[in-house]
Protein backbone atom coordinates (compact mmCIF):
# COMPACT_ATOMS: atom_id res chain seq x y z
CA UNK A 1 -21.27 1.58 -0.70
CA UNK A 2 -21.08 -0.55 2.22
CA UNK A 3 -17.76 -2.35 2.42
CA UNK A 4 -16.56 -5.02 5.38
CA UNK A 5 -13.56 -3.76 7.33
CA UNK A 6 -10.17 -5.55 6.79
CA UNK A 7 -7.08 -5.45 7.74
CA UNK A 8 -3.33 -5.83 5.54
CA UNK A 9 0.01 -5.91 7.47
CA UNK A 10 2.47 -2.95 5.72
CA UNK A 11 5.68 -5.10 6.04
CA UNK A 12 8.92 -3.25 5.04
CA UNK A 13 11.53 -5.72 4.36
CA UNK A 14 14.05 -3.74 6.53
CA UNK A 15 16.73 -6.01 7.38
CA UNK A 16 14.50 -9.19 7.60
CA UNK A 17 15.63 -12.07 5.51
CA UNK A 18 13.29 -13.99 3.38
CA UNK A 19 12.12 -17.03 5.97
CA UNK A 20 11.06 -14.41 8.56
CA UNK A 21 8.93 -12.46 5.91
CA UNK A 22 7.51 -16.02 4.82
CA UNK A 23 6.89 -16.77 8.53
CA UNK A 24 4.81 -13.25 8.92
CA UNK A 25 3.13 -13.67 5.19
CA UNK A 26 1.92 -16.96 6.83
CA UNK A 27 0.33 -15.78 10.07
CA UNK A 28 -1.42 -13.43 8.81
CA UNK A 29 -2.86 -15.53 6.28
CA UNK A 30 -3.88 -17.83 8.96
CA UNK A 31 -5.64 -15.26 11.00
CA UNK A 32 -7.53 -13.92 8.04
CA UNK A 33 -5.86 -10.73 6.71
CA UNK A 34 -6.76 -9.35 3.72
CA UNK A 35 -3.38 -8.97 2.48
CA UNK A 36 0.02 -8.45 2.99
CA UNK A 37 2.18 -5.18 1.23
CA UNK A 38 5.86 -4.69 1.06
CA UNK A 39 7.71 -1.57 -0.01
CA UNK A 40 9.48 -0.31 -3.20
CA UNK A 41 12.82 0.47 -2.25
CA UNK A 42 16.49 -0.31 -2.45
CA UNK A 43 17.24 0.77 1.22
CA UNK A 44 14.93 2.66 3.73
CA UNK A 45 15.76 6.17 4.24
CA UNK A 46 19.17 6.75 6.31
CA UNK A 47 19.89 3.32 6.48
CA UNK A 48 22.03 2.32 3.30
CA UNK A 49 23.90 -0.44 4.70
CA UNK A 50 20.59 -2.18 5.81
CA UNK A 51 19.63 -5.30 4.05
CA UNK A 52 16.72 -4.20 1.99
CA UNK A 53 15.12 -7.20 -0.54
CA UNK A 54 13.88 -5.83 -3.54
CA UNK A 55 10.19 -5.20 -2.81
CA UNK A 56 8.54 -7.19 -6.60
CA UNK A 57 10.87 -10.07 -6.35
CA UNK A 58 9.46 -10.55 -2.48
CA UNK A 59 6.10 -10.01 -3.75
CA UNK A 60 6.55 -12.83 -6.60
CA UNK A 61 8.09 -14.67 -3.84
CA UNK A 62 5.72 -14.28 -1.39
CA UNK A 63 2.79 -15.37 -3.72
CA UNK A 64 4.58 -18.66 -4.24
CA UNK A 65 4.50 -20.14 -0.55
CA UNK A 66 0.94 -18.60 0.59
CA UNK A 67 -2.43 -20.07 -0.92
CA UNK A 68 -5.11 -17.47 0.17
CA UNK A 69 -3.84 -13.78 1.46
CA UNK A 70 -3.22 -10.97 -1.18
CA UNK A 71 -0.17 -9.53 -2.38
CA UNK A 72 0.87 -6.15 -2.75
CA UNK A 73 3.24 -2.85 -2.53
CA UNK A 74 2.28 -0.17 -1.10
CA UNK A 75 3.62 1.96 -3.26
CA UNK A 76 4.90 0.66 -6.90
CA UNK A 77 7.17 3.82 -7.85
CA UNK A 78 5.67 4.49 -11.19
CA UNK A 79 9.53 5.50 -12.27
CA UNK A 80 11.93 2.79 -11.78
CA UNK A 81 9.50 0.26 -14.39
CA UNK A 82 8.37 0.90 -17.52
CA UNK A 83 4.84 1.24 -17.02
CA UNK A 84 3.76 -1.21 -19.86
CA UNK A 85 6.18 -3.91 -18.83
CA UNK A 86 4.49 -3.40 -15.23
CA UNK A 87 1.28 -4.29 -16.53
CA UNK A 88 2.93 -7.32 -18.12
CA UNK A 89 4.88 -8.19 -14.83
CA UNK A 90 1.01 -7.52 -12.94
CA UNK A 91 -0.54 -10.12 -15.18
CA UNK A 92 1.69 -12.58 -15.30
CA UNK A 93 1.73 -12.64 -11.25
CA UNK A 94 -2.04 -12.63 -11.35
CA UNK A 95 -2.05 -15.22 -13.46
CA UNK A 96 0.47 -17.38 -11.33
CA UNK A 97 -1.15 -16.58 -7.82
CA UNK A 98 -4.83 -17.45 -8.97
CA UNK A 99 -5.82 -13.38 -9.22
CA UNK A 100 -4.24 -12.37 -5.84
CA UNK A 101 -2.34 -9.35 -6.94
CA UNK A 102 -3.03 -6.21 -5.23
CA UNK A 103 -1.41 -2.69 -7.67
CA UNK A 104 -0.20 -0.42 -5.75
CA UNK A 105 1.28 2.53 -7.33
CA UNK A 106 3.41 6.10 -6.28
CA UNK A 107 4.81 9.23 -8.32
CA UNK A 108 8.01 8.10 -6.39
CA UNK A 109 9.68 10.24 -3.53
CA UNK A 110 13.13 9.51 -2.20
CA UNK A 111 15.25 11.57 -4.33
CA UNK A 112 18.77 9.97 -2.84
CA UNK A 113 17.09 6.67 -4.17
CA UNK A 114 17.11 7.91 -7.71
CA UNK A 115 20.09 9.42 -7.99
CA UNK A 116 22.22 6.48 -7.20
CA UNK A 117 20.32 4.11 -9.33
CA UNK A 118 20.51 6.38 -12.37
CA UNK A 119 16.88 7.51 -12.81
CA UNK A 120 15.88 11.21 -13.66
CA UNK A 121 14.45 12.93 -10.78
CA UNK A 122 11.95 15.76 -12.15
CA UNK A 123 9.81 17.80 -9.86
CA UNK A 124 6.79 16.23 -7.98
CA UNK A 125 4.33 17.84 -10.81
CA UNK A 126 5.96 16.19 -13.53
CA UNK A 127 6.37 12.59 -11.70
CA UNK A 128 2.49 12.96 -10.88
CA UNK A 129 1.75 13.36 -14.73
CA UNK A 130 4.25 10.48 -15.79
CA UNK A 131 2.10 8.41 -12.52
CA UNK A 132 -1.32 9.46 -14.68
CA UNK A 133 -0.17 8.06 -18.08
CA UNK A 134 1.28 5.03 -16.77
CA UNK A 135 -2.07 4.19 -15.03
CA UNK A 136 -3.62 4.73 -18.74
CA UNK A 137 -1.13 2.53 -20.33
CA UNK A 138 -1.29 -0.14 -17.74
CA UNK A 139 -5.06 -0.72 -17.82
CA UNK A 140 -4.88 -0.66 -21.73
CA UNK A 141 -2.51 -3.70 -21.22
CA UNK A 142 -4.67 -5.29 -18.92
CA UNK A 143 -7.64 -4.97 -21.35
CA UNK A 144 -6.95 -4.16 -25.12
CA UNK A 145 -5.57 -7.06 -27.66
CA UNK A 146 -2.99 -4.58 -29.00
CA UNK A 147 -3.09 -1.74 -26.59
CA UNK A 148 -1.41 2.04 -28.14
CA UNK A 149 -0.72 4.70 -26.53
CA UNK A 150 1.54 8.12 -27.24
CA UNK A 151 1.83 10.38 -24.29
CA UNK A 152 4.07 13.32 -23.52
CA UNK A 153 6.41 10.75 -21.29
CA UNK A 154 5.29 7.32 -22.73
CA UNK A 155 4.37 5.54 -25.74
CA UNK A 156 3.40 2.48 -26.28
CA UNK A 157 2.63 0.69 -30.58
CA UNK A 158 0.72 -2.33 -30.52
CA UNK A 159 1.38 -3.75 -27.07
CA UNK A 160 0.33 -7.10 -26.72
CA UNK A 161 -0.53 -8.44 -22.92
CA UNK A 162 -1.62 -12.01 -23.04
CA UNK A 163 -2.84 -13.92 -20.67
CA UNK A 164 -4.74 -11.33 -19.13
CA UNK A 165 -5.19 -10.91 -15.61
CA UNK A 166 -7.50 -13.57 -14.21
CA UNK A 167 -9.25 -10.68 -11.99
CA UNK A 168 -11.52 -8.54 -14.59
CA UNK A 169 -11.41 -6.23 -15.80
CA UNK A 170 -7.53 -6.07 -14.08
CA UNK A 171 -6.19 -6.01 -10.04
CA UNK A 172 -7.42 -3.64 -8.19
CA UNK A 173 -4.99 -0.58 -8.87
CA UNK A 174 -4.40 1.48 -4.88
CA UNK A 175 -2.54 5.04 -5.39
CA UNK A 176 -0.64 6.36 -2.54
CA UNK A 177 -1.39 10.23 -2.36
CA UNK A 178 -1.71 13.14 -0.44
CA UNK A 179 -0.70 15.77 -2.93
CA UNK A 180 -4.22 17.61 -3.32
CA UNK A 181 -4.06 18.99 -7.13
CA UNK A 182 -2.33 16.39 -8.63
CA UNK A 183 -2.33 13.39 -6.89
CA UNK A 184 -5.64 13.06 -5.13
CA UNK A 185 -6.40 13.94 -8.56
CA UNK A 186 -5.44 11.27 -10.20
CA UNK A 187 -6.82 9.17 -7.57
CA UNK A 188 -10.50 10.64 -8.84
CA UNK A 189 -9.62 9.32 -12.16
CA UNK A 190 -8.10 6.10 -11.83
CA UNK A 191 -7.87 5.06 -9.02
CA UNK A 192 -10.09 1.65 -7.44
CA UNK A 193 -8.52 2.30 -4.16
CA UNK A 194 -7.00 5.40 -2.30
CA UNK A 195 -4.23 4.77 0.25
CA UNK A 196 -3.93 7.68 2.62
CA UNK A 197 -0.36 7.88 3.68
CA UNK A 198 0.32 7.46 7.37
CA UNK A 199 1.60 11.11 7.73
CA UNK A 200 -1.87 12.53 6.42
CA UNK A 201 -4.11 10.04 8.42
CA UNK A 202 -5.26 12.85 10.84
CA UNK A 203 -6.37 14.80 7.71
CA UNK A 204 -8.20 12.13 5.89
CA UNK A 205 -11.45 13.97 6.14
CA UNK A 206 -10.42 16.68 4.51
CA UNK A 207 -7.81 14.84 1.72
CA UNK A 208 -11.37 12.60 0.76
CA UNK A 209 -13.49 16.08 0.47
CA UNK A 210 -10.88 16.80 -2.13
CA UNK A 211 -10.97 13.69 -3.77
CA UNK A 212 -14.73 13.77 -3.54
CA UNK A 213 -14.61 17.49 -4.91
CA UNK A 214 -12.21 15.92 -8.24
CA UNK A 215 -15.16 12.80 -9.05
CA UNK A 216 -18.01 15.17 -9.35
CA UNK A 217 -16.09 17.65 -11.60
CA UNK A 218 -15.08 14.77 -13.69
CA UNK A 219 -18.04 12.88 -13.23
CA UNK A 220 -17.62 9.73 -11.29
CA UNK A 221 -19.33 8.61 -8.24
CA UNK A 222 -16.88 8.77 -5.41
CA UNK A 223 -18.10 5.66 -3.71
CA UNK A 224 -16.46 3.54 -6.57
CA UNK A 225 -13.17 4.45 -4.98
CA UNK A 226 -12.26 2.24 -1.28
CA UNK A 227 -10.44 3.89 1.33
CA UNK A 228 -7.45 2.43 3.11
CA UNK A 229 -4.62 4.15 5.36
CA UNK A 230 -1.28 3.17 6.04
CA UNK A 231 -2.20 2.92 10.02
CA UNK A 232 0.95 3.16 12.86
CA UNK A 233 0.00 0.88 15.63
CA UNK A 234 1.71 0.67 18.80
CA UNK A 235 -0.59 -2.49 20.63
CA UNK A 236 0.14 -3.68 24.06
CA UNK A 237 -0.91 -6.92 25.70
CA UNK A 238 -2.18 -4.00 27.95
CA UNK A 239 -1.53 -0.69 29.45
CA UNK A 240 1.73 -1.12 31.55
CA UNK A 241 2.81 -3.42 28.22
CA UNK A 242 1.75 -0.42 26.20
CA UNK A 243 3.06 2.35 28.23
CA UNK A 244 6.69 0.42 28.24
CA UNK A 245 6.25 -0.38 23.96
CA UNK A 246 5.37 3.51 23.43
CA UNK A 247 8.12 5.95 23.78
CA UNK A 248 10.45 3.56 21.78
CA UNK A 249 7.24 3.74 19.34
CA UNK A 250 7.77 7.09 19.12
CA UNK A 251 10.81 7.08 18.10
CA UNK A 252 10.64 4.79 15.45
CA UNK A 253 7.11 5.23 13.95
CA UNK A 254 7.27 8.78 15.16
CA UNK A 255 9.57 9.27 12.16
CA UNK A 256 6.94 8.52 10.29
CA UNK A 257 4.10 10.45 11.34
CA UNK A 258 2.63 11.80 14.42
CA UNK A 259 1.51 9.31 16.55
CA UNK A 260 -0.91 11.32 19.29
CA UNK A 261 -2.46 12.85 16.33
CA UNK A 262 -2.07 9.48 13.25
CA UNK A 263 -1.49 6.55 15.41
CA UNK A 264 -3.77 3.56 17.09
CA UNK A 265 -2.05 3.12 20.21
CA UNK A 266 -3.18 1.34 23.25
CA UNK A 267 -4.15 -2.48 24.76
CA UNK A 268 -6.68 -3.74 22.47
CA UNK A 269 -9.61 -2.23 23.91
CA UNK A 270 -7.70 1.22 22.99
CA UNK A 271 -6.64 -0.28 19.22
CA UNK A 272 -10.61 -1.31 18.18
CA UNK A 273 -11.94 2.32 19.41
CA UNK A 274 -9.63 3.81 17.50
CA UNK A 275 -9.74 1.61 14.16
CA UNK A 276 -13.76 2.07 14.70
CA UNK A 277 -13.20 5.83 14.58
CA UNK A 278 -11.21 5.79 11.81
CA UNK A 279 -13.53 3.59 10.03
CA UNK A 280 -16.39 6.11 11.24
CA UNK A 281 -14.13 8.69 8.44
CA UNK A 282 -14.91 6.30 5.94
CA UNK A 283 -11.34 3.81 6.13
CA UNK A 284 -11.91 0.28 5.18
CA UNK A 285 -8.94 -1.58 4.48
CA UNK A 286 -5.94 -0.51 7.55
CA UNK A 287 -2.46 -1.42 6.34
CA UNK A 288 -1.09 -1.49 9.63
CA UNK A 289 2.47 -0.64 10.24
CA UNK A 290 3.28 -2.12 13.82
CA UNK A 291 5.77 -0.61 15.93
CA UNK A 292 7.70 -3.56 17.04
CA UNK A 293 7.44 -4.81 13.37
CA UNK A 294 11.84 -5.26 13.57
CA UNK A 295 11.54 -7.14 16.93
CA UNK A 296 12.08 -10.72 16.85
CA UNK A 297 8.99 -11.23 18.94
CA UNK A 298 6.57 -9.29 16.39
CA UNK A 299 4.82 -12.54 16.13
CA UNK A 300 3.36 -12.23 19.42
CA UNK A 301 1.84 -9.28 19.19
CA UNK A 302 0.61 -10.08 15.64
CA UNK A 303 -1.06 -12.74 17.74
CA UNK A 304 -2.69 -10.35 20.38
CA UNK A 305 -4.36 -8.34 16.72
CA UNK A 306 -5.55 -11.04 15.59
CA UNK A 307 -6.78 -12.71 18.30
CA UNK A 308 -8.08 -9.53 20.44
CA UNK A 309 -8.88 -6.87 17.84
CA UNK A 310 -9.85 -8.01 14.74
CA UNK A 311 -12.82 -10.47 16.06
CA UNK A 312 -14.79 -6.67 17.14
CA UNK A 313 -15.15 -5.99 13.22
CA UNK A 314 -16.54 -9.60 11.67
């Protein structure tokens, strides 16, 4: 299936307040992103005392002062809602935005996270099969009057969902995974969209054989599912700008993932080669993480993608 490439900024609210996420939301609407995603977290990892805004009300926010870009998080962790109340929460923001809602959804990671807020941590096997049911429940919601549902973690009597989301049959639904018996898994089954996590990104050949390898055992045509990747970008004006933006890159996205071996790095002659060879693997939708994303001028080079790269893939 032949899909056009497009591009989402992965924003993590990391100590940015409100206005400046508004002000980022709002370029990249006006330079024709796809979307815009935000993180589900109460603080990034090491970094409790960092301002952190919760990552649904920002969504909910954010869909209130933009007209046209989509809205997102990349990932929902399926733990910390109530999977049916998610699906109400998803339709009534589809509903409000005029069917702009982009689900994303996670079995949940950051084990710290859970333990302060109170939420049972089980092992990664267990959260993957409480991810699977709440994916079941949620697009019962989104498409049965009374929608019912008893599961070994959930249940659900008579659910009622109304109004339904405006897109049909519900928002596309993204899973984050790399996990290759479980969660790629459950991307085969449910999933519209796979995200591949930024740390797998050099093995997305091999993670989509196994998702590939899960649709024909199940019988589903793996070209119903669209491939996106959380993408690290380190972008200079050009090379001496990128050779003085990259080892601070690697620090900071380089906790994140490899960069030599996951990252598009370069002027923007560099960035479109690369994004065309990942798109060559079958990537259509980058969620690009920038590396001077906490820099006061990120706007500027924000700019320099817009203006530079993406015109090479319309």
């Amino acid at each position: 299936m032949d899909r056009p490439i497009q591009f989402g900024l992965f924003q993590p609210q990391i100590g940015l307040p409100f206005p400046l996420l508004k002000e980022r939301a709002l370029a990249c609407e006006e330079s024709g992103f796809h979307s815009i995603w935000f993180t589900d977290h109460m603080w990034p990892r090491g970094l409790t005392q960092a301002d952190f805004l919760e990552g649904w009300t920002v969504m909910s926010s954010m869909a209130m002062v933009t007209t046209t870009i989509r809205v997102g998080g990349l990932v929902l962790c399926n733990s910390y809602r109530n999977p049916a109340f998610l699906a109400k929460m998803a339709a009534s923001l589809d509903n409000i935005s005029q069917g702009r809602v982009e689900i994303g959804l996670g079995a949940g990671w950051m084990n710290e996270e859970y333990e302060a807020y109170g939420y049972p941590f089980p092992s990664g096997g267990v959260r993957a099969d409480q991810m699977r049911e709440g994916v079941v429940i949620m697009k019962k919601m989104f498409t049965e009057d009374a929608a019912s549902y008893a599961g070994e973690h959930y249940t659900i009597a008579e659910a009622h969902c109304n109004p339904k989301p405006v897109q049909k049959p519900h928002p596309p639904i993204t899973i984050g995974a790399m996990a290759e018996r479980k969660g790629l898994k459950i991307v085969a089954e449910h999933a519209d969209r796979w995200n591949c996590p930024a740390a797998a990104a050099h093995k997305i050949e091999q993670k989509w054989t196994v998702i590939t390898d899960h649709c024909n055992t199940i019988g589903r045509n793996p070209d119903e599912i669209e491939i996106s990747e959380q993408t690290l970008v380190v972008l200079g004006k050009n090379k001496a700008d990128f050779d003085k933006k990259y080892p601070l890159a690697k620090k900071t996205l380089g906790r994140l993932a490899n960069l030599d071996k996951c990252g598009v790095c370069g002027d923007p002659d560099g960035v479109i080669h690369a994004l065309q060879e990942k798109n060559k693997k079958g990537v259509t939708l980058f969620t690009l993480i920038f590396s001077d994303m906490a820099q006061d001028d990120f706007l500027a080079t924000l700019k320099i993608f817009a203006n530079e790269v993406m015109p090479a893939f319309r």
